[in-house]
Every structure is written in C-alpha cells, then in structure tokens.
Protein backbone atom coordinates (compact mmCIF):
# COMPACT_ATOMS: atom_id res chain seq x y z
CA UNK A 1 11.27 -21.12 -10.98
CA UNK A 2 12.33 -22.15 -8.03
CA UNK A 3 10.31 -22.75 -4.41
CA UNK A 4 11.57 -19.26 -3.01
CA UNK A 5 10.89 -17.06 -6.04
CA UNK A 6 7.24 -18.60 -6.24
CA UNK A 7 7.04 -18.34 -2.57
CA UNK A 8 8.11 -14.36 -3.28
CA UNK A 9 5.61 -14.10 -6.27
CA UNK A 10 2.83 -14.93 -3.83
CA UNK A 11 4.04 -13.03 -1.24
CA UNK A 12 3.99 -9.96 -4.03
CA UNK A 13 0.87 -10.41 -5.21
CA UNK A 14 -0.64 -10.67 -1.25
CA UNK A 15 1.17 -7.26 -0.76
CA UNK A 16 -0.37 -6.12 -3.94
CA UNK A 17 -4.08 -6.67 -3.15
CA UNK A 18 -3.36 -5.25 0.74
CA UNK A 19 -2.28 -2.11 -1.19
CA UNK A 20 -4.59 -2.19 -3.36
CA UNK A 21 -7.53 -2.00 -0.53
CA UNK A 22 -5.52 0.62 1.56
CA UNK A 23 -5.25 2.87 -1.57
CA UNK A 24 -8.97 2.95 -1.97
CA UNK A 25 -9.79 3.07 1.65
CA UNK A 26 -7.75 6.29 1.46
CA UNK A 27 -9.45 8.15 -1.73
CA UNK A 28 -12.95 6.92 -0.15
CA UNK A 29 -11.87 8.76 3.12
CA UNK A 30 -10.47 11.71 1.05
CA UNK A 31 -13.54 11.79 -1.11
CA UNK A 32 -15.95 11.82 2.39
CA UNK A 33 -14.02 14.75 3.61
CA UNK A 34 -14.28 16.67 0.01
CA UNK A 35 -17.83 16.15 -0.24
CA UNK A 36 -18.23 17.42 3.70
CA UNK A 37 -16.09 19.85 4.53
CA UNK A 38 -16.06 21.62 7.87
CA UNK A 39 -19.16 24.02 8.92
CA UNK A 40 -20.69 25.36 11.63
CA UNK A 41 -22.06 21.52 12.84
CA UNK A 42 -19.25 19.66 11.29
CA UNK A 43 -15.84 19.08 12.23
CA UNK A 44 -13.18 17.46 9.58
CA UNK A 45 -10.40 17.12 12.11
CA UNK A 46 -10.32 13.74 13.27
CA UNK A 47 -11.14 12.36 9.33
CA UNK A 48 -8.30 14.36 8.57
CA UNK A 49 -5.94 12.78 11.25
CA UNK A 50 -7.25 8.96 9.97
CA UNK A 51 -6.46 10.04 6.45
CA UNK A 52 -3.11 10.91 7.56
CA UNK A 53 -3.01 7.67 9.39
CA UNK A 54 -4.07 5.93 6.45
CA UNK A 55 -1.30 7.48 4.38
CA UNK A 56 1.47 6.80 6.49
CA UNK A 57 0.70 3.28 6.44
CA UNK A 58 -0.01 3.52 2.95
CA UNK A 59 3.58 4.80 2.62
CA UNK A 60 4.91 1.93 4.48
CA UNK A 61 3.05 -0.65 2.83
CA UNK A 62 4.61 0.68 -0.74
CA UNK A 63 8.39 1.09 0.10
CA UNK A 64 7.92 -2.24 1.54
CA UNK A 65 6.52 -3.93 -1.35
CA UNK A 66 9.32 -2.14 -3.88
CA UNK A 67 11.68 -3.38 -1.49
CA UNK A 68 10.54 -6.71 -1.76
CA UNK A 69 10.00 -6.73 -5.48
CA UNK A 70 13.45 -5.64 -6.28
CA UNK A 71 14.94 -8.15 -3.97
CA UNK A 72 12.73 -10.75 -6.02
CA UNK A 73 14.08 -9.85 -9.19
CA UNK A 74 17.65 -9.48 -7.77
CA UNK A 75 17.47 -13.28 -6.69
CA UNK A 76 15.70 -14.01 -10.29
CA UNK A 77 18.53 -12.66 -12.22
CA UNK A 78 21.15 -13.88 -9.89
CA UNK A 79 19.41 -17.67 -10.44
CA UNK A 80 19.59 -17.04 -14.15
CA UNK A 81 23.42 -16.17 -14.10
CA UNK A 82 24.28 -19.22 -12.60
C-alpha cells in the first residue's frame, strides 16, 4: 500500500464516521417531528426546513464520499497493474 492510498483509506473512513453522525442527526430530527406533529400550539415548519437542510448536506456528504471511494479503488487497481 502505498502513502496516498493509506492517506485515502483514512480520509474514507473520516468521511465515513462524518456520515455516519449526519445520518443519525437526520432520523433523530425526523423522529422529533413524527412524534410532534403540528397543532394548534405547535408549529413543524422550521424543523422541517433543518431536516431539509440536513438532507441536502447529507446528499452532498454521500456523492462525495462515493466519489472519493471509487477514485481510491481506481488508483488501487491501476497500482496493481503496474
């Protein structure tokens, strides 16, 4: 292995663990809103827009990571051929 493809493979698993934590920050968000929907004293809408917020980075975060893990094993099997 060389210094790049272990610099990658911790670079993966940091990206991992961040998505990881966003992923759950987002059900325990989704779950708070479930268990309270809007009433009469309650209003949903701005959990609702964080969620959203939460999602889109959520989005990012993942095509970022497959991004980066293909490109990993791209340069893998490209060091193997050689």
């Amino acid at each position: 292995m060389t210094t790049a493809d272990a610099l990658l493979d911790r670079l993966i698993t940091h990206e991992q663990d961040a998505l990881a934590i966003d992923a759950r920050r987002v059900a325990e968000l989704a779950a708070r809103i479930a268990d309270n929907p809007p009433s009469a004293t309650r209003s949903t809408s701005g959990d609702v827009t964080r969620l959203s917020q939460y999602v889109t980075e959520l989005l990012r975060r993942t095509a970022k990571l497959e991004a980066t893990i293909e490109a990993a094993q791209l340069m893998k099997n490209q060091n193997t051929a050689h």
